[in-house]
C-alpha atoms as a PDB file:
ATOM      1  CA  UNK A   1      35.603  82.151 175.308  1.00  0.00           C
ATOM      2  CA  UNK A   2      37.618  85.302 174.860  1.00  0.00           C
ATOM      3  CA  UNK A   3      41.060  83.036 175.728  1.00  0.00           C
ATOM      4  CA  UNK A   4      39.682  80.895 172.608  1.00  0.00           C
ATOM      5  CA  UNK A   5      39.399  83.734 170.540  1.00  0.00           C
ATOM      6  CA  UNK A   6      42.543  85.567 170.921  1.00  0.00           C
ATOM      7  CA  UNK A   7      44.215  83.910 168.447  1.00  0.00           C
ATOM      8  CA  UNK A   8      42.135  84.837 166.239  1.00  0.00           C
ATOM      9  CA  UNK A   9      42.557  88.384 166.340  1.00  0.00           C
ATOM     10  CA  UNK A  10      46.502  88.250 166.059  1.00  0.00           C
ATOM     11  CA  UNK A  11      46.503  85.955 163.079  1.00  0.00           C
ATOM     12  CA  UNK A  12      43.089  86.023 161.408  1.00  0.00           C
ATOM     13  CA  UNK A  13      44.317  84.070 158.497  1.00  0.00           C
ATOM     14  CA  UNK A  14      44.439  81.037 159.852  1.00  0.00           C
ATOM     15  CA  UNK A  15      42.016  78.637 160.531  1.00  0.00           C
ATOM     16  CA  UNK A  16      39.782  79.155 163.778  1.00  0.00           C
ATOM     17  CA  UNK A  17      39.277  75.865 165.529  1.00  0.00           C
ATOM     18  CA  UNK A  18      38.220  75.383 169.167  1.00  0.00           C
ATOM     19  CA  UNK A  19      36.240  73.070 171.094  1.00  0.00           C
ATOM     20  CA  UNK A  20      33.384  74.269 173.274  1.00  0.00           C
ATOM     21  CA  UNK A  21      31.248  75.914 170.250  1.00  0.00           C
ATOM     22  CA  UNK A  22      28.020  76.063 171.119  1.00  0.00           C
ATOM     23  CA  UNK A  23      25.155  77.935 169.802  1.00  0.00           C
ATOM     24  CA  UNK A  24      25.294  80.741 172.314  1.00  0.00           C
ATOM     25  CA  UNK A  25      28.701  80.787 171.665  1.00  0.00           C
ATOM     26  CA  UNK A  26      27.837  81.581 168.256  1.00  0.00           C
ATOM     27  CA  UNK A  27      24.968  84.194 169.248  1.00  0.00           C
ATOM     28  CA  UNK A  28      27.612  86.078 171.893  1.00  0.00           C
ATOM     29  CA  UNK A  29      30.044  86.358 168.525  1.00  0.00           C
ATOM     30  CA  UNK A  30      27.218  87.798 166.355  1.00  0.00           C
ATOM     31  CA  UNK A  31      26.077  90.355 168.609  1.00  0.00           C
ATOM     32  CA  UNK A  32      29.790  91.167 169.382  1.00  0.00           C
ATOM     33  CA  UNK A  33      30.377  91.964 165.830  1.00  0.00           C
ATOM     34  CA  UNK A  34      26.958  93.702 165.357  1.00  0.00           C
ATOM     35  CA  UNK A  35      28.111  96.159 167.709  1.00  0.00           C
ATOM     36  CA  UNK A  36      31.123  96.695 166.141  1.00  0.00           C
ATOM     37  CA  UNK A  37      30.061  97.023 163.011  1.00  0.00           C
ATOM     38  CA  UNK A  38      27.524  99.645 164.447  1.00  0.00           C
ATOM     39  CA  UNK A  39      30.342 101.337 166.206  1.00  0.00           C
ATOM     40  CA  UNK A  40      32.352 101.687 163.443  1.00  0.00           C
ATOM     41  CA  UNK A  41      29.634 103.146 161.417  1.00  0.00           C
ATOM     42  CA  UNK A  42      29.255 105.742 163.912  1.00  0.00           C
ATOM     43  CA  UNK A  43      32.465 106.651 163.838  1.00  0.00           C
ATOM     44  CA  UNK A  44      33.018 106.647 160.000  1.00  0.00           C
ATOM     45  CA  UNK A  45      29.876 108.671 160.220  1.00  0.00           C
ATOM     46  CA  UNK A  46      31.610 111.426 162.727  1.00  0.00           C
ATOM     47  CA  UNK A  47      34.834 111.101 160.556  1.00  0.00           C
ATOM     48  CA  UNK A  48      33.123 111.970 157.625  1.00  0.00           C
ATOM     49  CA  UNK A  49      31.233 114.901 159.096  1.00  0.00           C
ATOM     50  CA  UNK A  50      34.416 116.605 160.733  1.00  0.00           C
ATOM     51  CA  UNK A  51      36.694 116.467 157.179  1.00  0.00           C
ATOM     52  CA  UNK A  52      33.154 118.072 155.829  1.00  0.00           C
ATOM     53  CA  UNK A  53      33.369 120.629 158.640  1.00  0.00           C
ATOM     54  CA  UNK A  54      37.243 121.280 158.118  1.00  0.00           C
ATOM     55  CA  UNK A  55      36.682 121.459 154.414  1.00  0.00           C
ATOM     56  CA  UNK A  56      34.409 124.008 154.754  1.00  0.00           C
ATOM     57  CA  UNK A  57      36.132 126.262 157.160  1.00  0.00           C
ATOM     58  CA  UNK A  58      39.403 126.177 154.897  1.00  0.00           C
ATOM     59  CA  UNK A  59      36.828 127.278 152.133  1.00  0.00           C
ATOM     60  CA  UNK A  60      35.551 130.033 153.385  1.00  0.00           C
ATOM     61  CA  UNK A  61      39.423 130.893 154.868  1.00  0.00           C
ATOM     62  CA  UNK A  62      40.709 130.346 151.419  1.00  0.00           C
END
């Protein structure tokens, strides 16, 4: 599945097309992208929180 999908994720513009798609197929790519989305929220999250931390410290520095 992942050789299918590599395309994909160098040109996402174009169309997707592959044969083989089946409905777990489809259920393995949601959950993929669930946790990615997740994952990148926890990281934004962490991002967020250390430019709040550094903003604070050149605050009280300034």
């Amino acid at each position: 599945m992942i050789r299918a999908i590599l395309p994909c994720l160098e040109s996402p513009r174009d169309p997707i097309v592959f044969d083989g798609v089946t409905s777990e197929t489809v259920a393995v790519l949601e959950r993929e992208r669930d946790r990615l989305t997740e994952r990148v929220d926890v990281l934004a999250r962490n991002r967020d929180a250390i430019g709040d931390y550094l903003a604070e410290l050149q605050r009280r520095a300034g």
